[in-house]
Protein backbone atom coordinates (compact mmCIF):
# COMPACT_ATOMS: atom_id res chain seq x y z
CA UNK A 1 6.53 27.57 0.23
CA UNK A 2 5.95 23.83 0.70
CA UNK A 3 3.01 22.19 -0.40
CA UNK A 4 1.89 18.98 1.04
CA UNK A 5 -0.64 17.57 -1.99
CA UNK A 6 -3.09 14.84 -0.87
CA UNK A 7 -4.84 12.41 -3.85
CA UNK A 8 -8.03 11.69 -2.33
CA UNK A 9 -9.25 8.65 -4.17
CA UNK A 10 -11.52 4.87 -3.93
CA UNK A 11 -13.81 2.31 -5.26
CA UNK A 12 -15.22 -0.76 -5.10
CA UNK A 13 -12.68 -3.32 -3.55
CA UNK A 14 -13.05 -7.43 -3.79
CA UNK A 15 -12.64 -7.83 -0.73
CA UNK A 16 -13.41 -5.56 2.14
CA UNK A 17 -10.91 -6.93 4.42
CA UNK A 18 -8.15 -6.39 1.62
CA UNK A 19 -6.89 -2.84 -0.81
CA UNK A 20 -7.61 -4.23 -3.96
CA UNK A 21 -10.11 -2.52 -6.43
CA UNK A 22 -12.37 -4.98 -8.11
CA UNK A 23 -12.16 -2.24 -11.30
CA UNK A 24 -9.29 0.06 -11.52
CA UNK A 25 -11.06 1.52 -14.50
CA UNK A 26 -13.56 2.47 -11.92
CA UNK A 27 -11.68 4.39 -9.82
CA UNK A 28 -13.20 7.41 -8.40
CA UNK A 29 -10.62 10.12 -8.12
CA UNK A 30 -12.19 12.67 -5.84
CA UNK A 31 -9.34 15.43 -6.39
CA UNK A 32 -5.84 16.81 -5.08
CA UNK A 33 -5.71 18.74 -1.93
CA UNK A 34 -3.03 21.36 -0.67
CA UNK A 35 -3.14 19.93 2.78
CA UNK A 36 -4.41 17.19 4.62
CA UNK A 37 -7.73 18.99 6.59
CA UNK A 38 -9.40 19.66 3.18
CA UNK A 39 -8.04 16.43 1.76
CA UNK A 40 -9.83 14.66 5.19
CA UNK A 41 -13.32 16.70 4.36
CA UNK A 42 -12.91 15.18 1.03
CA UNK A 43 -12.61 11.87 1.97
CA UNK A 44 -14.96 12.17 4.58
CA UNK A 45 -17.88 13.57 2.25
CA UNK A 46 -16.85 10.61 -0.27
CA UNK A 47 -17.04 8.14 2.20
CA UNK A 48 -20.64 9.04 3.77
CA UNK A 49 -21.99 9.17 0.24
CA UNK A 50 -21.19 5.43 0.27
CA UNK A 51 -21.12 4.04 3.34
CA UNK A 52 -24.35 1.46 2.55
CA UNK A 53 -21.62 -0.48 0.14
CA UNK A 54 -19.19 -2.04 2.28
CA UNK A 55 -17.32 -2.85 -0.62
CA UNK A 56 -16.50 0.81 -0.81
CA UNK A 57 -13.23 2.16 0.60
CA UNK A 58 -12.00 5.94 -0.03
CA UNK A 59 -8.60 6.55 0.80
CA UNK A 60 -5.81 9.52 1.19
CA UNK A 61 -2.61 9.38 -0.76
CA UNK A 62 -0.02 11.90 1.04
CA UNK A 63 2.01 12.77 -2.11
CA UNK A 64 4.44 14.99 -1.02
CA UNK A 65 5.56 11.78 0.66
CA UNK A 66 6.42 10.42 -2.56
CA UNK A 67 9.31 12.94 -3.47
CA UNK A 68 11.76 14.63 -1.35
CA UNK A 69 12.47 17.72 -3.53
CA UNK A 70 16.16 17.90 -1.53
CA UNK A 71 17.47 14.97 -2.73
CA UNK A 72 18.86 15.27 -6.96
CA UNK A 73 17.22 13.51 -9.31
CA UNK A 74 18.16 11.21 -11.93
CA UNK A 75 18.85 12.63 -15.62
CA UNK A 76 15.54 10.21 -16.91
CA UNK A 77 13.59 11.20 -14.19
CA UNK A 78 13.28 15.26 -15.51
CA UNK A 79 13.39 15.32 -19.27
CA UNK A 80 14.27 18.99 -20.79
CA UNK A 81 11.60 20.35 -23.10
């Protein structure tokens, strides 16, 4: 089976017109999602909560995009127990 995580996540940014947090130690990670409609409802929810700070940005990371599971990888990258 194939999963297809989504890292629903925001903050505050400096700069509305820009994606850069004004605290990464703020960061609110909302959670990880097994597919992109409850990752969406997540984001959505997130984002209504704040939408009277337009400083506030929520945002979907697709993270199966991050590793193609085909491809080998590297002896460093998967360290034996």
């Amino acid at each position: 089976m194939i999963q297809r995580l989504h890292l629903v996540f925001g903050g505050e940014l400096i700069d509305p017109t820009k994606n850069a947090f004004k605290d990464v130690d703020a960061i609110d990670i909302v959670g990880m999602f097994p597919n992109y409609e409850t990752a969406y409802n997540a984001w959505k929810a997130a984002a209504q909560r704040t939408v009277d700070n337009a400083h506030m940005r929520y945002f979907i990371a697709h993270i199966h995009r991050l590793r193609d599971e085909e491809v080998e990888t590297s002896k460093t990258e998967e360290l034996d127990p």
